[in-house]
C-alpha atoms as a PDB file:
ATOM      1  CA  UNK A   1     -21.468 -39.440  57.485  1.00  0.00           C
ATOM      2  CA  UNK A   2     -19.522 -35.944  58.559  1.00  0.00           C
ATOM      3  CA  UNK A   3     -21.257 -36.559  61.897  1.00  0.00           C
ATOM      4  CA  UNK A   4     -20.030 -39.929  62.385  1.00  0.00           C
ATOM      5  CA  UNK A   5     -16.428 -39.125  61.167  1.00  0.00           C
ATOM      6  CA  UNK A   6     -16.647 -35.976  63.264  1.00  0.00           C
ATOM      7  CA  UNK A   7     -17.340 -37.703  66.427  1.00  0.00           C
ATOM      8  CA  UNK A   8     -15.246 -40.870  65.651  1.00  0.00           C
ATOM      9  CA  UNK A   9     -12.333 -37.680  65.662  1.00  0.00           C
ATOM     10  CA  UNK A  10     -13.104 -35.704  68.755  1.00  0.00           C
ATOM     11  CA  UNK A  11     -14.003 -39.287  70.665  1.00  0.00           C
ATOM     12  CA  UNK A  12      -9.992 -40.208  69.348  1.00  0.00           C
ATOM     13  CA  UNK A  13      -8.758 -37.196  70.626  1.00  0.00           C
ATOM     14  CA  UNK A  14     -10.771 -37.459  74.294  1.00  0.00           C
ATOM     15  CA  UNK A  15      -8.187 -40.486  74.577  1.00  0.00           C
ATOM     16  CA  UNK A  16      -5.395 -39.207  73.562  1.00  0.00           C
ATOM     17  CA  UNK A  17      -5.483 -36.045  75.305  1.00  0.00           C
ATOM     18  CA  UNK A  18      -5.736 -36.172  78.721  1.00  0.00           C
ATOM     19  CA  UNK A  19      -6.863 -32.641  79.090  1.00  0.00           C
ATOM     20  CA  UNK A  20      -9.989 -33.013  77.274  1.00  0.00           C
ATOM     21  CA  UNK A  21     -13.571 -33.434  79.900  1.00  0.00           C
ATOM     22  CA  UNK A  22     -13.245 -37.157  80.841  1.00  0.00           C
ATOM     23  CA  UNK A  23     -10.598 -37.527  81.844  1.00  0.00           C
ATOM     24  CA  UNK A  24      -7.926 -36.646  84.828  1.00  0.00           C
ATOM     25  CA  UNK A  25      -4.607 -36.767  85.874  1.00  0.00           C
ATOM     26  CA  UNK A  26      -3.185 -37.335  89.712  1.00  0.00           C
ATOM     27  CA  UNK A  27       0.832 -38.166  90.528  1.00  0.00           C
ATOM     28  CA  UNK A  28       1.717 -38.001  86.982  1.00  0.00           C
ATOM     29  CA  UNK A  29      -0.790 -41.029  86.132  1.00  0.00           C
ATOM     30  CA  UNK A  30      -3.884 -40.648  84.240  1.00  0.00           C
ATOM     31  CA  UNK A  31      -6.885 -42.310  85.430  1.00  0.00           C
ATOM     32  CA  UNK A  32     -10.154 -42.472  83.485  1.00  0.00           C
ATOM     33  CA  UNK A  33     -13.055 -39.903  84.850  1.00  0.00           C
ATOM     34  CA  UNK A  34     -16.720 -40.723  84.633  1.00  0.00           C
ATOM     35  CA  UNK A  35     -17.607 -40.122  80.683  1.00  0.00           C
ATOM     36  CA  UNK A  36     -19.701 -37.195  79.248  1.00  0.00           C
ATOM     37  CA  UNK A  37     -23.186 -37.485  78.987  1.00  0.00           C
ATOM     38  CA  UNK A  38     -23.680 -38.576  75.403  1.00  0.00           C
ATOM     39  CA  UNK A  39     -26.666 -36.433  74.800  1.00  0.00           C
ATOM     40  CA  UNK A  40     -24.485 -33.052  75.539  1.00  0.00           C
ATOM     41  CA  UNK A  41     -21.648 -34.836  73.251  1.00  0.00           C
ATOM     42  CA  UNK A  42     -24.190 -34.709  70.384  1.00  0.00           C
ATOM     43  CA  UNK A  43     -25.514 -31.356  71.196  1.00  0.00           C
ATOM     44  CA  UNK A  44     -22.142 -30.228  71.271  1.00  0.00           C
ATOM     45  CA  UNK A  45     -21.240 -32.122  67.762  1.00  0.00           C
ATOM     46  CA  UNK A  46     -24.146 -31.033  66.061  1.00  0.00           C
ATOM     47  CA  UNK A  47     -23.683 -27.438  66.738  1.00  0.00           C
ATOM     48  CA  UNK A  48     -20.058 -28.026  65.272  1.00  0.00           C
ATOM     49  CA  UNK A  49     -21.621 -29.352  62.117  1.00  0.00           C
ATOM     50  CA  UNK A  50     -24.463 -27.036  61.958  1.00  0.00           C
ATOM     51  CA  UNK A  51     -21.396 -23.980  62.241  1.00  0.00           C
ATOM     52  CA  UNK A  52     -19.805 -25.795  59.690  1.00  0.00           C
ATOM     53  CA  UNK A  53     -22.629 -26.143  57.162  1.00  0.00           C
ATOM     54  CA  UNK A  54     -23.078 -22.506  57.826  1.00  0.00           C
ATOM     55  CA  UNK A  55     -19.923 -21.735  56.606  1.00  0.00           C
ATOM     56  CA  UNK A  56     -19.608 -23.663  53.819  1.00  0.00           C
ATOM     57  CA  UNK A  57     -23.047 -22.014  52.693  1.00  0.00           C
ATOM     58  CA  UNK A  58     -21.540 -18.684  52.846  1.00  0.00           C
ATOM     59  CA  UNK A  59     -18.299 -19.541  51.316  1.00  0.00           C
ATOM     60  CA  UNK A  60     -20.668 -21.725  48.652  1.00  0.00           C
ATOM     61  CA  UNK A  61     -22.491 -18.297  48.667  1.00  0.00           C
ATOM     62  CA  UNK A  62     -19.566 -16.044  48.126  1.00  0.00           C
ATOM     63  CA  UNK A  63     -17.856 -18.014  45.408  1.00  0.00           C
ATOM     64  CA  UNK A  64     -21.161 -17.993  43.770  1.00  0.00           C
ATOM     65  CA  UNK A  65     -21.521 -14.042  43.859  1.00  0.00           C
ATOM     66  CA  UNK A  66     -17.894 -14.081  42.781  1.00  0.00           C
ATOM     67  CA  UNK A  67     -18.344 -16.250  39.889  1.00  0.00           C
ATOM     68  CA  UNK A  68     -21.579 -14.605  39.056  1.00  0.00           C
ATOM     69  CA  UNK A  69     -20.214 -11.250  38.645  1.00  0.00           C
ATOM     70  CA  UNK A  70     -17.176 -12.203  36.534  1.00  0.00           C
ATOM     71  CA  UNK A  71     -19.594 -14.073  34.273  1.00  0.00           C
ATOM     72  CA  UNK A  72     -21.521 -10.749  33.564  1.00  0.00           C
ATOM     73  CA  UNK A  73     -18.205  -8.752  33.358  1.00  0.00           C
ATOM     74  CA  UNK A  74     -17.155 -11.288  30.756  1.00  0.00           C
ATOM     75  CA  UNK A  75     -20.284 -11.819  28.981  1.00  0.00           C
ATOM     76  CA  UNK A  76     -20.459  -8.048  28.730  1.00  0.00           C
ATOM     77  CA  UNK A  77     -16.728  -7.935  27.228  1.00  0.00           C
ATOM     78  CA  UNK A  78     -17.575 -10.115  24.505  1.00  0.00           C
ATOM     79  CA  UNK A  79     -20.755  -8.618  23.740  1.00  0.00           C
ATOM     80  CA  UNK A  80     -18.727  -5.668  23.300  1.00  0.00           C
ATOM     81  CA  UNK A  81     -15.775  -7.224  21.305  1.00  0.00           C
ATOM     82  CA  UNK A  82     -18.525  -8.761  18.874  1.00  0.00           C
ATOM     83  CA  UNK A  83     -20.427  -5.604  18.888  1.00  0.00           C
ATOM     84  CA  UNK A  84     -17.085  -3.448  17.905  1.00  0.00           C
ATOM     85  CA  UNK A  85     -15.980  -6.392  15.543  1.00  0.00           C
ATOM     86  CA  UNK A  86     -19.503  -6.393  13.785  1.00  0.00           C
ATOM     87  CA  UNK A  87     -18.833  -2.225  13.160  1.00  0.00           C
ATOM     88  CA  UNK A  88     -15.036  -2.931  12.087  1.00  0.00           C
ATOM     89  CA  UNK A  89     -16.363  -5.164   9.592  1.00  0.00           C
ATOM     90  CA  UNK A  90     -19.136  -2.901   8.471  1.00  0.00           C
ATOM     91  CA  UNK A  91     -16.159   0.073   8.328  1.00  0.00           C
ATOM     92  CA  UNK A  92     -13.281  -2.430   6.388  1.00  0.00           C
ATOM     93  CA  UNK A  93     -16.487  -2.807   3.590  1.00  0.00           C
ATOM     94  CA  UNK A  94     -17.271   0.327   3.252  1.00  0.00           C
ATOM     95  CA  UNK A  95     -13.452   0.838   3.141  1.00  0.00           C
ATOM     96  CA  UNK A  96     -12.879  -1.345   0.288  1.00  0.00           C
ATOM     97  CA  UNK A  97     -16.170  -0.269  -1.468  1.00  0.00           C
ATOM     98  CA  UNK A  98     -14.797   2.942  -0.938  1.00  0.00           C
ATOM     99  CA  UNK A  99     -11.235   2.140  -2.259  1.00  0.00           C
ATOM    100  CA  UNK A 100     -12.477   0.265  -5.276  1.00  0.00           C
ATOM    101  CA  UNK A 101     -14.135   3.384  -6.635  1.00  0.00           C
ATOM    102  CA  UNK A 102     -11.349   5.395  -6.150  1.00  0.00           C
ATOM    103  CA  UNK A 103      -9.576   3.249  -8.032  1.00  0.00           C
ATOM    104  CA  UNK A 104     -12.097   3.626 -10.503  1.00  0.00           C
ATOM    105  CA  UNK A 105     -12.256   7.158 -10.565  1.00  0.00           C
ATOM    106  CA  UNK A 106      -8.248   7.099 -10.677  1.00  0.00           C
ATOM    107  CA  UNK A 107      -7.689   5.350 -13.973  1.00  0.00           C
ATOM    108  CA  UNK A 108     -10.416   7.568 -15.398  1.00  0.00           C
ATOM    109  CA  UNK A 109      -8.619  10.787 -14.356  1.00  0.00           C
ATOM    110  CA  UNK A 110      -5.390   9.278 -15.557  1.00  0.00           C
ATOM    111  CA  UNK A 111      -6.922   8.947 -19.043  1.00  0.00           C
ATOM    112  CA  UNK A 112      -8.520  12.056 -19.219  1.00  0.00           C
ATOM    113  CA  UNK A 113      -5.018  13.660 -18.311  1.00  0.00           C
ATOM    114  CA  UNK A 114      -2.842  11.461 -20.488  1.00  0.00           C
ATOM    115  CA  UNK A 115      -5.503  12.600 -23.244  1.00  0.00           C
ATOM    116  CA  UNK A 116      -5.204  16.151 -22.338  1.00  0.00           C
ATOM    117  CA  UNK A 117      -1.484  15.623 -22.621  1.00  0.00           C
ATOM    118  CA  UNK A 118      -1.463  13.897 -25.744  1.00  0.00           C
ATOM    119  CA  UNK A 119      -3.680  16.708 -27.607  1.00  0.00           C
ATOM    120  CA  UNK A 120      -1.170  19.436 -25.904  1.00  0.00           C
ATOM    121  CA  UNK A 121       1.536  18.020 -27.551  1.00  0.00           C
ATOM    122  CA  UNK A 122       0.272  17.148 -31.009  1.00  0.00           C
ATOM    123  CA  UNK A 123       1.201  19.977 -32.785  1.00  0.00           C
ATOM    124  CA  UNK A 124       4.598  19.728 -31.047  1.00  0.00           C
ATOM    125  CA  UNK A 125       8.029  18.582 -32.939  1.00  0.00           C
ATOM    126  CA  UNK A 126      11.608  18.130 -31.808  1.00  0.00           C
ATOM    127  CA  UNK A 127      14.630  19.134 -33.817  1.00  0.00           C
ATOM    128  CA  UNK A 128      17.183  17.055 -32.804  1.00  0.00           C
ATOM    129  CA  UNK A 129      21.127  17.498 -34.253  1.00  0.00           C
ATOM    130  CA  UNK A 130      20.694  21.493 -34.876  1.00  0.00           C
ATOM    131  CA  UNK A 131      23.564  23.159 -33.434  1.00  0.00           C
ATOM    132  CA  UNK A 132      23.852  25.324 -30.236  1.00  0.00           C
ATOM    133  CA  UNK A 133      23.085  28.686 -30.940  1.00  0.00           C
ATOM    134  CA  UNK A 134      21.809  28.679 -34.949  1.00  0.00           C
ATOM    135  CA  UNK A 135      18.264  29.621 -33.858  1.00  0.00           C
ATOM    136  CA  UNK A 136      19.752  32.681 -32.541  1.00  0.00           C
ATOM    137  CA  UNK A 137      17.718  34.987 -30.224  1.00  0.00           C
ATOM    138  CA  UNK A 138      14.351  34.139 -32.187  1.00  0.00           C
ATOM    139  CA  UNK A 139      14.237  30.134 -32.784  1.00  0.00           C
ATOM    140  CA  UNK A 140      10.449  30.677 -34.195  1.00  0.00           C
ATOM    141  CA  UNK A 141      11.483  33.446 -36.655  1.00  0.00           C
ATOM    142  CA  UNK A 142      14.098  30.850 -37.777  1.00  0.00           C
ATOM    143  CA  UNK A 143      12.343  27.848 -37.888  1.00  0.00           C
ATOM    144  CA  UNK A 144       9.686  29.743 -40.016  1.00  0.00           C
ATOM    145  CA  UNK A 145      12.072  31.129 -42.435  1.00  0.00           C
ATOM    146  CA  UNK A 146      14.279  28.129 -42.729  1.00  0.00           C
ATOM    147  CA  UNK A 147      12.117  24.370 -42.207  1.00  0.00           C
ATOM    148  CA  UNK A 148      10.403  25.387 -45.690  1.00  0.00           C
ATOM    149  CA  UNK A 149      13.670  25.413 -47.519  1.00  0.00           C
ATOM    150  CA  UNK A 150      14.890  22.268 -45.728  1.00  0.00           C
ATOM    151  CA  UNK A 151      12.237  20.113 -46.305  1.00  0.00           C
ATOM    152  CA  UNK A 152      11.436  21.395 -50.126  1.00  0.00           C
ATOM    153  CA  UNK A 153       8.001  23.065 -48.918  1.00  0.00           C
ATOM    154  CA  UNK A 154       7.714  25.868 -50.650  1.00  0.00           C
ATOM    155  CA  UNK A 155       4.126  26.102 -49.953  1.00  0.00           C
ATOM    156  CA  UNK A 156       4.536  26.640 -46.632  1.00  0.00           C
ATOM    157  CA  UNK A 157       7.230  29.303 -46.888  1.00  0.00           C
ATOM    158  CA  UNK A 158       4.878  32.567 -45.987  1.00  0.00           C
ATOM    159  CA  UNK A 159       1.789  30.112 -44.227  1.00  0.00           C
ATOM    160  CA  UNK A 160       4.041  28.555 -41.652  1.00  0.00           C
ATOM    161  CA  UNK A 161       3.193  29.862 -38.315  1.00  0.00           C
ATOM    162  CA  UNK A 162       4.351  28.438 -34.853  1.00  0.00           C
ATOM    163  CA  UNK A 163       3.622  29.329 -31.221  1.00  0.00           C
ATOM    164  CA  UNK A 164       6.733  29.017 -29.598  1.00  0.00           C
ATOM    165  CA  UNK A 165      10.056  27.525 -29.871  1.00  0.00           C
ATOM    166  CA  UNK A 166      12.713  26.525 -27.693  1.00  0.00           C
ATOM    167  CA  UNK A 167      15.767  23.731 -26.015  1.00  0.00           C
ATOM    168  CA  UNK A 168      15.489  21.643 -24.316  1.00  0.00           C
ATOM    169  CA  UNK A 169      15.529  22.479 -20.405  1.00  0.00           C
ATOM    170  CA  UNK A 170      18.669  20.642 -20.042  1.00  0.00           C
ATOM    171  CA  UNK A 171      22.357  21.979 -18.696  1.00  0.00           C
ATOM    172  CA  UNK A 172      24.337  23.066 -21.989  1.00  0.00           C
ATOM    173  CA  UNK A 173      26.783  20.435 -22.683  1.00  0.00           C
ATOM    174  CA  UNK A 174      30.434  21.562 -23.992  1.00  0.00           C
ATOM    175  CA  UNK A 175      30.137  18.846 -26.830  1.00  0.00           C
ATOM    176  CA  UNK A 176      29.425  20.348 -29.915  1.00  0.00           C
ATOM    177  CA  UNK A 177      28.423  16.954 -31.124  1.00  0.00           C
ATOM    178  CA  UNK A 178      25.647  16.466 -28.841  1.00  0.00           C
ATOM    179  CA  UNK A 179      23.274  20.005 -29.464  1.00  0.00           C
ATOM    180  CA  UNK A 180      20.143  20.055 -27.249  1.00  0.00           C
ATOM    181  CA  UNK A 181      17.338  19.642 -28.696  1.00  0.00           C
ATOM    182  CA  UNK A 182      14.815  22.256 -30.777  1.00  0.00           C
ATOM    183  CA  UNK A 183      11.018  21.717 -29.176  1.00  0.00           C
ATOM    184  CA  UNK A 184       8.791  24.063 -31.300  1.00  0.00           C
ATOM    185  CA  UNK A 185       4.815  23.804 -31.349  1.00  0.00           C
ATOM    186  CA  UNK A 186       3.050  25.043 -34.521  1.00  0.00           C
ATOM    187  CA  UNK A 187      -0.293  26.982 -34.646  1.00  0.00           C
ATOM    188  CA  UNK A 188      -2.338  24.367 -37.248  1.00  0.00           C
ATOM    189  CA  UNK A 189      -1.850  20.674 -36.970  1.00  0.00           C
ATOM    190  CA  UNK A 190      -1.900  20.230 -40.631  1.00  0.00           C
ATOM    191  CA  UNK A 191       1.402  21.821 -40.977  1.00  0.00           C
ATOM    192  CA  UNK A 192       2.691  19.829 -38.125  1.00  0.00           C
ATOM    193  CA  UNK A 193       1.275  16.610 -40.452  1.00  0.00           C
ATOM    194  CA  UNK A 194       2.735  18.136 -43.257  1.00  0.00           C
ATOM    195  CA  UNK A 195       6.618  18.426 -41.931  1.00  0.00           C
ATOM    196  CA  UNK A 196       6.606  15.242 -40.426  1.00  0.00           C
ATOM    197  CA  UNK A 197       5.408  13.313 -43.451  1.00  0.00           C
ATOM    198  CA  UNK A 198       7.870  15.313 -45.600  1.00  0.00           C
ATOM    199  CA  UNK A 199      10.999  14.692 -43.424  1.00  0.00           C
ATOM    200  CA  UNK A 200       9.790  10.841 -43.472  1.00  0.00           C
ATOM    201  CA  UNK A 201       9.753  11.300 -47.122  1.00  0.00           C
ATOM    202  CA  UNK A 202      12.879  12.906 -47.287  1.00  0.00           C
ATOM    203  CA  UNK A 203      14.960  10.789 -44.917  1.00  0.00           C
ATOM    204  CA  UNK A 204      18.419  11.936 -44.251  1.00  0.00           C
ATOM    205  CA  UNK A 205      18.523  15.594 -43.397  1.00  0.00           C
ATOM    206  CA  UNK A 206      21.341  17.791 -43.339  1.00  0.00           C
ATOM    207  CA  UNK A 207      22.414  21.386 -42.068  1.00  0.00           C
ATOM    208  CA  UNK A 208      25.921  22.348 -42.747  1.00  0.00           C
ATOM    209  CA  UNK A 209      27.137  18.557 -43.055  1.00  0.00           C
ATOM    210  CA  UNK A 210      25.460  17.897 -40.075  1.00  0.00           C
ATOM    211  CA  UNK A 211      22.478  15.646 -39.691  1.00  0.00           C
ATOM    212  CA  UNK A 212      19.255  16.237 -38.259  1.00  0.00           C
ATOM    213  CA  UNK A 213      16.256  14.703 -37.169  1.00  0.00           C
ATOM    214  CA  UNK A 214      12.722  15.283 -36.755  1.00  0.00           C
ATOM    215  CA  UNK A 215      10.307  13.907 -34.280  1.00  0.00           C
ATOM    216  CA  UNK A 216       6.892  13.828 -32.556  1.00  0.00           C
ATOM    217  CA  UNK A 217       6.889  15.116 -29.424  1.00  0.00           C
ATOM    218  CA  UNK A 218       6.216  12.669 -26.690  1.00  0.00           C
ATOM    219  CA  UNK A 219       4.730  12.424 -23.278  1.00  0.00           C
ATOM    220  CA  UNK A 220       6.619  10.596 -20.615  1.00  0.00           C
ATOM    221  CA  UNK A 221       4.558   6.967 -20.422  1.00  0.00           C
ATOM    222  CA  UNK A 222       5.274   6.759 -24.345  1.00  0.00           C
ATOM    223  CA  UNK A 223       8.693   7.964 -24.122  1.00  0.00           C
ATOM    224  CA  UNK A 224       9.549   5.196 -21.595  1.00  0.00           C
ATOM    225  CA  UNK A 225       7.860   2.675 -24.466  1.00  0.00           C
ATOM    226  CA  UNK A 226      10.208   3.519 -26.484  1.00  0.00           C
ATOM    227  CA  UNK A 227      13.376   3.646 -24.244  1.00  0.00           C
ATOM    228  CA  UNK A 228      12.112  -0.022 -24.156  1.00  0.00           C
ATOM    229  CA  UNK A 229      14.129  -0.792 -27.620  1.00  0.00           C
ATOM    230  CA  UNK A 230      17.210   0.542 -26.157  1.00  0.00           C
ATOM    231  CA  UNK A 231      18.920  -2.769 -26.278  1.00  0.00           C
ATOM    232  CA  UNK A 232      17.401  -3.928 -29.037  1.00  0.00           C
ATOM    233  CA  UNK A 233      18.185  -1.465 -30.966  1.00  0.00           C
ATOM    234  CA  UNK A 234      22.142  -1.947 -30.232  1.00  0.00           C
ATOM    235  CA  UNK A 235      22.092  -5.451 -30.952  1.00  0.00           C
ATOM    236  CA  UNK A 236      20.509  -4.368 -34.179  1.00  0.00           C
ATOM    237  CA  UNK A 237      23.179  -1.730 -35.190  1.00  0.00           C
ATOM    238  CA  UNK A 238      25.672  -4.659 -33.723  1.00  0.00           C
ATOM    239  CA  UNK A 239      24.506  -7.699 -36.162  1.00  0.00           C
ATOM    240  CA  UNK A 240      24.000  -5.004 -38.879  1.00  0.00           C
ATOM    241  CA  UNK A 241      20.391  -5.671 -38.991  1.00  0.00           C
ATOM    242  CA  UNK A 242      18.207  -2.962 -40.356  1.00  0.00           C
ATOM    243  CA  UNK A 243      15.345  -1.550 -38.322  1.00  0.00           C
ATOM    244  CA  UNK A 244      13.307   1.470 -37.882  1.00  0.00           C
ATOM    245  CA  UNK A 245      11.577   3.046 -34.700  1.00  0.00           C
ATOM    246  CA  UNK A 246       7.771   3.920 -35.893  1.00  0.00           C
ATOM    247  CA  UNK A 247       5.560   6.352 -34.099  1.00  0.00           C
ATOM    248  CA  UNK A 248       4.230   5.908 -31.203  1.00  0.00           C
ATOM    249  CA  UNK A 249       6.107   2.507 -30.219  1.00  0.00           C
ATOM    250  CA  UNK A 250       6.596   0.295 -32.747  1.00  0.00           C
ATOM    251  CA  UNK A 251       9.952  -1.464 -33.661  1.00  0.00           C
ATOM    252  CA  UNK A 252       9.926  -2.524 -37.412  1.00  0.00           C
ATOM    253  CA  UNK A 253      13.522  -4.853 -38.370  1.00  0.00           C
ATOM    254  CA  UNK A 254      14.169  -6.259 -41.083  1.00  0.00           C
ATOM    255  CA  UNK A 255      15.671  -9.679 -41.338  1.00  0.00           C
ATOM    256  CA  UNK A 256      16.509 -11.211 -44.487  1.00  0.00           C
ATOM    257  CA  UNK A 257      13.405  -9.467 -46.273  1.00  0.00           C
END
């Protein structure tokens, strides 16, 4: 079918254009010359066709090799891609394996300190409403000397021992209405039992017409617990309603009995 079309086009073009073997021109007319042998003309077509085929086999041949190559390149990319995406996956579970045991190990250590905190502060109390400068240069010699008489415990008068004693780290204000306050941490915990229940017992304390309190010492998570009844606790003192703030966190109010 090429071969047909391709001589149908060069036998159209033989009669169009005088130029062409067949033809020839004299005085500006063009007069037909004897025609080609038609054996030669098919020669001559089929070694057209036969250069054409040839190139269409290399081009064929070319795009082929082209193609070809890009295939591998890309089948090689994604064999890649899936190879690094099958080790990112492996990594991002060993990751969260990884992460979930720190997590584990985290809120272990963070119980094992707030313990250790807890048992380094429960032999501590805090003095709140003592004035500035009573203590004097020796808060520990006072306390020892002067908590028995305050809280009626004669018993402990020459047994009392404590460790250390000082304020609060906290700028000295100029009111004289709002002391520091007195952190002091006793040698036995029995004693530090002992006070507590007593000033419980007691209620209202005084020193020179002033009052004072006495409290567990605290670590920060529990402190924030009870910072919680803040606003409860004004609404309370607002509506007149009786409550009391029990150790470690507990708000007790009473309501109408």
């Amino acid at each position: 079918q090429q071969q047909s079309s391709l001589l149908r086009y060069y036998g159209d073009r033989a009669a169009e254009d005088p130029s062409i073997p067949g033809y020839s021109s004299e005085c500006g007319d063009s007069v037909p010359s004897p025609p080609l042998n038609l054996e030669g003309q098919a020669n001559s077509m089929e070694s057209i066709l036969r250069d054409i085929h040839q190139t269409n086999s290399q081009i064929e041949e070319r795009i082929s090799e082209a193609w070809t190559k890009k295939m591998e390149a890309f089948t090689k990319c994604l064999d890649e891609a899936e190879h690094r995406l099958g080790n990112t996956e492996d990594s991002v579970h060993g990751l969260e394996m990884t992460m979930q045991q720190l997590q584990e190990t985290v809120v272990k250590l963070q119980e094992k300190a707030d313990d250790l905190e807890n048992r380094s502060r429960r032999c501590n109390l805090h003095l709140v409403g003592l004035p500035e400068g009573e203590e004097g240069k020796d808060p520990v010699s006072f306390l020892e000397s002067w908590l028995p008489s305050l809280l009626n415990l004669p018993d402990l008068s020459n047994n009392l021992e404590m460790e250390q004693a000082h304020r609060a780290f906290l700028p000295r204000t100029r009111n004289a209405d709002r002391p520091r306050m007195l952190i002091f941490k006793l040698l036995r915990y029995r004693d530090k039992e002992v006070i507590f229940r007593q000033a419980r017992k007691l209620g209202a304390l005084t020193f020179k017409n002033k009052p004072v309190h006495i409290f567990p010492d605290m670590s920060a998570d529990l402190f924030q617990k009870r910072k919680s009844f803040f606003g409860v606790k004004h609404l309370c003192k607002d509506f007149d309603i009786p409550f009391a703030l029990l150790f470690p966190a507990r708000l007790r109010i009473d309501f109408q009995g």
